[in-house]
C-alpha atoms as a PDB file:
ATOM      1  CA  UNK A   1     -14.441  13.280  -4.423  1.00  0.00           C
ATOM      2  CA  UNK A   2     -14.122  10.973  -7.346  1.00  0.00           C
ATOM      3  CA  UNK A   3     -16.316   7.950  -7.345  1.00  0.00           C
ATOM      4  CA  UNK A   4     -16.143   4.465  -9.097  1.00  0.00           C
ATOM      5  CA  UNK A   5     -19.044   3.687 -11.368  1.00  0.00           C
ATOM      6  CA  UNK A   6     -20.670   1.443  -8.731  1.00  0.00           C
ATOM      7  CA  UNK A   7     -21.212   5.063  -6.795  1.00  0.00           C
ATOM      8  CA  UNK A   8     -18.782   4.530  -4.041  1.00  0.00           C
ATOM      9  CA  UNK A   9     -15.194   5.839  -3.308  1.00  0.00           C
ATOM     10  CA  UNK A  10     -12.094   4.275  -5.005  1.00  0.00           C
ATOM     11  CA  UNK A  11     -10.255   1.373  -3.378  1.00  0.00           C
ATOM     12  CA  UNK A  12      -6.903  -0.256  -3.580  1.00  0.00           C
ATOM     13  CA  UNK A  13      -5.408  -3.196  -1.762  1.00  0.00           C
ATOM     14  CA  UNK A  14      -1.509  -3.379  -1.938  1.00  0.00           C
ATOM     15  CA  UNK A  15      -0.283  -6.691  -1.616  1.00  0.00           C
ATOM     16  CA  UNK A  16       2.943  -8.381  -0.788  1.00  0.00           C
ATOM     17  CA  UNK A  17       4.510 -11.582   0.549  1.00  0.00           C
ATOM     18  CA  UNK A  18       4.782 -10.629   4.186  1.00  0.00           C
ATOM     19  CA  UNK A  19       2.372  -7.523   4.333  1.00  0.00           C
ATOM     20  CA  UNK A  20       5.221  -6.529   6.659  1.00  0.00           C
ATOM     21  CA  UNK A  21       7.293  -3.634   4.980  1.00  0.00           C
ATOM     22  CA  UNK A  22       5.970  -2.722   1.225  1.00  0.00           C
ATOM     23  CA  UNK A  23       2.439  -3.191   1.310  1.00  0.00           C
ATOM     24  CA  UNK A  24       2.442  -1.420   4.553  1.00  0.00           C
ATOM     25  CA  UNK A  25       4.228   1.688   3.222  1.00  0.00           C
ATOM     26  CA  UNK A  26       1.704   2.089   0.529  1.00  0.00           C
ATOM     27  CA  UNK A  27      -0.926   1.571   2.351  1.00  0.00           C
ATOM     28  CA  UNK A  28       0.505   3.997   4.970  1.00  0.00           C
ATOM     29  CA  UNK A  29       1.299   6.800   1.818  1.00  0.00           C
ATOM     30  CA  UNK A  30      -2.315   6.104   0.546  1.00  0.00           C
ATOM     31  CA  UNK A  31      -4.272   6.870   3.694  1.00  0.00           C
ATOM     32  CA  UNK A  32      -2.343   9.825   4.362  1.00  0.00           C
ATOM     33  CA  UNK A  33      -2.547  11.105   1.359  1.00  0.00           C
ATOM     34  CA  UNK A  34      -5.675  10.393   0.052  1.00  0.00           C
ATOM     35  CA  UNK A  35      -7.150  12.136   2.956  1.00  0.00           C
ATOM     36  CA  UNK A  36      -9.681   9.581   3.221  1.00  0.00           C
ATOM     37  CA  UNK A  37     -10.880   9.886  -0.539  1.00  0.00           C
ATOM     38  CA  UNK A  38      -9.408   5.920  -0.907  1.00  0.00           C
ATOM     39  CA  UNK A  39     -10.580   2.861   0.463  1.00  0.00           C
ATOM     40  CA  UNK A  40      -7.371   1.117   1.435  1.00  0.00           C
ATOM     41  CA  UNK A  41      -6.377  -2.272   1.927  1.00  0.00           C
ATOM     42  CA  UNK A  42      -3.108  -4.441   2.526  1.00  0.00           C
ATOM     43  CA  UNK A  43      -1.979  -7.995   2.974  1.00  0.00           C
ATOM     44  CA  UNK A  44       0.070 -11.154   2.617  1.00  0.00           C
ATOM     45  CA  UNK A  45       0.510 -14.346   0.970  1.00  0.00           C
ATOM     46  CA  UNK A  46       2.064 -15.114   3.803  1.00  0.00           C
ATOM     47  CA  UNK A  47       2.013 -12.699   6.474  1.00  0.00           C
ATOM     48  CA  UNK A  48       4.697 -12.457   9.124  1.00  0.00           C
ATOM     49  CA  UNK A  49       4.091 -11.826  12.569  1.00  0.00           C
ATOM     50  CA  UNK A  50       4.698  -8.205  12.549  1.00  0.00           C
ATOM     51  CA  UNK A  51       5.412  -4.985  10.872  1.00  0.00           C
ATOM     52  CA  UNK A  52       9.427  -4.307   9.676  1.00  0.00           C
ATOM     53  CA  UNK A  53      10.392  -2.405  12.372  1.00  0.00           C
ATOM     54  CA  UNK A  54      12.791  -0.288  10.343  1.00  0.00           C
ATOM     55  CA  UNK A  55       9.475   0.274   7.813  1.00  0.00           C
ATOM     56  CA  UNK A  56       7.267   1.597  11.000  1.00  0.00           C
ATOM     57  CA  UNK A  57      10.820   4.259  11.749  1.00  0.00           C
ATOM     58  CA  UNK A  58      10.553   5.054   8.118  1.00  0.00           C
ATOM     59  CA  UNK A  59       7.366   5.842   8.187  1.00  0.00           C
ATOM     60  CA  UNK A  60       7.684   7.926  11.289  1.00  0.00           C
ATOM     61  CA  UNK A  61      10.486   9.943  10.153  1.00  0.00           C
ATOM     62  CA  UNK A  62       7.469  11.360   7.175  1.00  0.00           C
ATOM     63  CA  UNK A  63       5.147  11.487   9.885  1.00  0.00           C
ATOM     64  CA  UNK A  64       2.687   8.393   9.217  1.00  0.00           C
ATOM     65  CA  UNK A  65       2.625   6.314  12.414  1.00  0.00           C
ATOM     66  CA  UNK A  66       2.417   2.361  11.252  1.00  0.00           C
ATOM     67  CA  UNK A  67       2.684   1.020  14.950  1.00  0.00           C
ATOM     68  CA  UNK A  68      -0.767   0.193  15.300  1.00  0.00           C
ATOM     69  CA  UNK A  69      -0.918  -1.787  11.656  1.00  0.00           C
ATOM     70  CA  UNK A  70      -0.538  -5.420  11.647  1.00  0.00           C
ATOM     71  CA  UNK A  71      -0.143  -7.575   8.868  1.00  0.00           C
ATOM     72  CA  UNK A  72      -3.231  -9.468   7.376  1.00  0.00           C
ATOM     73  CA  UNK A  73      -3.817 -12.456   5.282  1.00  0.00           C
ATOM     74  CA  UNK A  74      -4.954 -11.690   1.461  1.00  0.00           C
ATOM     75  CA  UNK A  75      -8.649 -12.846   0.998  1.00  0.00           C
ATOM     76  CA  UNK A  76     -10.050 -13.313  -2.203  1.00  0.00           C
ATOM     77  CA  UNK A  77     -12.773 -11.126  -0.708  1.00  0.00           C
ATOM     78  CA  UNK A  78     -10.153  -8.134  -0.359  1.00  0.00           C
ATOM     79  CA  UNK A  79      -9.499  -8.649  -3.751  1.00  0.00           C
ATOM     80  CA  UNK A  80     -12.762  -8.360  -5.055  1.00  0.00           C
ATOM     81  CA  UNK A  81     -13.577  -5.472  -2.963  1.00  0.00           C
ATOM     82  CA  UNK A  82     -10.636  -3.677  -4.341  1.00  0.00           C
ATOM     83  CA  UNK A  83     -10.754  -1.431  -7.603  1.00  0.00           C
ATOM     84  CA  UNK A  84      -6.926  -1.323  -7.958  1.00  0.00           C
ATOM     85  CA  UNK A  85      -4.850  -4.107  -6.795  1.00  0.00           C
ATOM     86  CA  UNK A  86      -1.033  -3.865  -6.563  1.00  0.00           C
ATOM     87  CA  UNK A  87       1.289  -6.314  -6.510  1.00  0.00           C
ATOM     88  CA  UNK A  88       4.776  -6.056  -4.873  1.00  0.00           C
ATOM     89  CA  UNK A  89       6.312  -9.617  -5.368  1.00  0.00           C
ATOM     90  CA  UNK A  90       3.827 -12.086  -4.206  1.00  0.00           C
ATOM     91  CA  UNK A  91       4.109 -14.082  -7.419  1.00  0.00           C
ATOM     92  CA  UNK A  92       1.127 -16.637  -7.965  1.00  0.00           C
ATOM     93  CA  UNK A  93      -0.652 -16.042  -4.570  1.00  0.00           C
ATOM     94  CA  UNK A  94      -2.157 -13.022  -6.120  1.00  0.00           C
ATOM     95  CA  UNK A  95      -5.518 -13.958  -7.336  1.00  0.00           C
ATOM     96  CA  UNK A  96      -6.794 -12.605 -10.697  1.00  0.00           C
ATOM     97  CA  UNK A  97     -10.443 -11.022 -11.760  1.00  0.00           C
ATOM     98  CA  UNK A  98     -11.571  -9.996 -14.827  1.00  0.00           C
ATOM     99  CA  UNK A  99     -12.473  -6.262 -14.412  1.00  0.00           C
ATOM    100  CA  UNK A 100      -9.918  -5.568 -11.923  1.00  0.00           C
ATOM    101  CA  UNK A 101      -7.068  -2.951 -12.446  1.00  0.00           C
ATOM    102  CA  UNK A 102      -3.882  -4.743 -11.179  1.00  0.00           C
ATOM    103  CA  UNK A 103      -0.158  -3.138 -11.399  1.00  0.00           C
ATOM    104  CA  UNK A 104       2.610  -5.026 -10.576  1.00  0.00           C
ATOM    105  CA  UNK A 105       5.329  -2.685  -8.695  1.00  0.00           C
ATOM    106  CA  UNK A 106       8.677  -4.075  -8.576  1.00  0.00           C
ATOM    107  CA  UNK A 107      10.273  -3.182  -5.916  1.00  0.00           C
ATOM    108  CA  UNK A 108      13.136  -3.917  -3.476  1.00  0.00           C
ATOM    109  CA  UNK A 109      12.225  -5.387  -0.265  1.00  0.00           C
ATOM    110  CA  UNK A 110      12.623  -3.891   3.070  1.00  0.00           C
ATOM    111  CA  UNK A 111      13.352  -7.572   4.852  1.00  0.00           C
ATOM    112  CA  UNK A 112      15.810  -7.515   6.905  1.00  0.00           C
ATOM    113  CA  UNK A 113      17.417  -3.935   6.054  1.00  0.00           C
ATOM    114  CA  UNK A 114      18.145  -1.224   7.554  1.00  0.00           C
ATOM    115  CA  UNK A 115      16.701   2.327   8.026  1.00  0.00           C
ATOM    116  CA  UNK A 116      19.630   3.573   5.159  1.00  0.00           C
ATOM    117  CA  UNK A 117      18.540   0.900   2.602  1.00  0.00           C
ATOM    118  CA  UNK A 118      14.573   1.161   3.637  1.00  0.00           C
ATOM    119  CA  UNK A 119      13.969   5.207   3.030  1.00  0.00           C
ATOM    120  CA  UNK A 120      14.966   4.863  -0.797  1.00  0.00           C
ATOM    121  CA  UNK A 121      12.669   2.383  -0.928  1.00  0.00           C
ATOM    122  CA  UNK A 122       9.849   4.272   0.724  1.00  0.00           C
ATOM    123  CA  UNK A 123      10.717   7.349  -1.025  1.00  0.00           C
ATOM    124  CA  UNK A 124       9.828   5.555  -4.008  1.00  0.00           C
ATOM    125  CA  UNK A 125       6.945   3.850  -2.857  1.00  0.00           C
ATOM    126  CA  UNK A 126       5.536   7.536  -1.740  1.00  0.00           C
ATOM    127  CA  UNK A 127       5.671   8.384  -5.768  1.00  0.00           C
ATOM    128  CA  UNK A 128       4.395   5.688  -6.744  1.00  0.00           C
ATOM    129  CA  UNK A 129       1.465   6.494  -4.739  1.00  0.00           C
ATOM    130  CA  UNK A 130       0.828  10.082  -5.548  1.00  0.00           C
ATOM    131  CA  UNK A 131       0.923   8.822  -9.607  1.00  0.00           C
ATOM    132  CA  UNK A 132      -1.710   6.537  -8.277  1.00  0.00           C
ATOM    133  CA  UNK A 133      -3.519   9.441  -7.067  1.00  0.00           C
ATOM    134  CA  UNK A 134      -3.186  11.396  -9.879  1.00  0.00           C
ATOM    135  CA  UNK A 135      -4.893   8.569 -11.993  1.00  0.00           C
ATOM    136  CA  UNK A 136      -7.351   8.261  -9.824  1.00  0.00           C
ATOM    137  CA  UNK A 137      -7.991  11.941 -10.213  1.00  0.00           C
ATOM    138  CA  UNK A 138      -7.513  12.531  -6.287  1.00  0.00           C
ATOM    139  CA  UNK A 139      -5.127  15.433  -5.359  1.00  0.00           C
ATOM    140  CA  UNK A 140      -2.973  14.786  -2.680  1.00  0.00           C
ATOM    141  CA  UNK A 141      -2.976  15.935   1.275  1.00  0.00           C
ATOM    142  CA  UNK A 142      -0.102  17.429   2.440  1.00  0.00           C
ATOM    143  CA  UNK A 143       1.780  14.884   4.571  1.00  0.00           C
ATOM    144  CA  UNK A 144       1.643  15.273   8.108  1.00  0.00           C
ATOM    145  CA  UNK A 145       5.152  15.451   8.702  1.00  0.00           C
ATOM    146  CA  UNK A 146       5.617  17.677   6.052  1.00  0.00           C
END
């Protein structure tokens, strides 16, 4: 399992506005795939009250349950704890460290559409992840829906 230099496993915090539909995904596609090799974090700017209902179906229909996930509020101490960060819209509310990897992944967002115009979205968000993997050097699990 590849290891950061501090000795531990890698970890990545995905954050978004809401923490209610994008952030979630990844963080859903990172888990699962990972197999545990990946610390993994999400939140909000602003979070909303609960998870995008049609992201949580999504989800299901690759078979990574989101139902128990709620969103959180981003902590500069999430941030620091995080190797990678990635953004997904949050604009300034994203803090900034020196020594931290940070991507920026423009994406649409999930708000308020439905299941049709949500699975392109997490179909992307899923590749996005496994090139994450791969530069982390982690090989991916097989889905468990798959």
């Amino acid at each position: 399992m590849p290891v950061t230099p501090t000795g531990t496993r890698p970890s990545a915090l995905f954050v978004c506005v809401h923490n209610a539909g994008r952030s979630q995904m990844a963080a859903g596609f990172l888990r699962a795939l990972s197999g545990g090799a990946v610390e993994v974090r999400s939140a909000g700017s602003m979070p909303a009250d609960r998870i995008n209902p049609a992201a949580v179906e999504a989800m299901a229909e690759v078979g990574i349950d989101l139902t128990t996930e709620q969103p959180k509020v981003l902590t500069t101490d999430a941030v620091h704890a995080s190797d990678v960060v990635i953004t997904m819209g949050c604009g300034d509310a994203c803090p900034i460290f020196p020594g931290k990897r940070y991507e920026d992944w423009e994406l649409d967002d999930p708000a308020g559409q439905g299941l049709d115009a949500v699975r392109p979205i997490r179909d992307e968000i899923e590749r996005r992840v496994r090139d994450l993997l791969a530069s982390l050097d982690i090989e991916p699990v097989t889905l468990p829906g798959a």
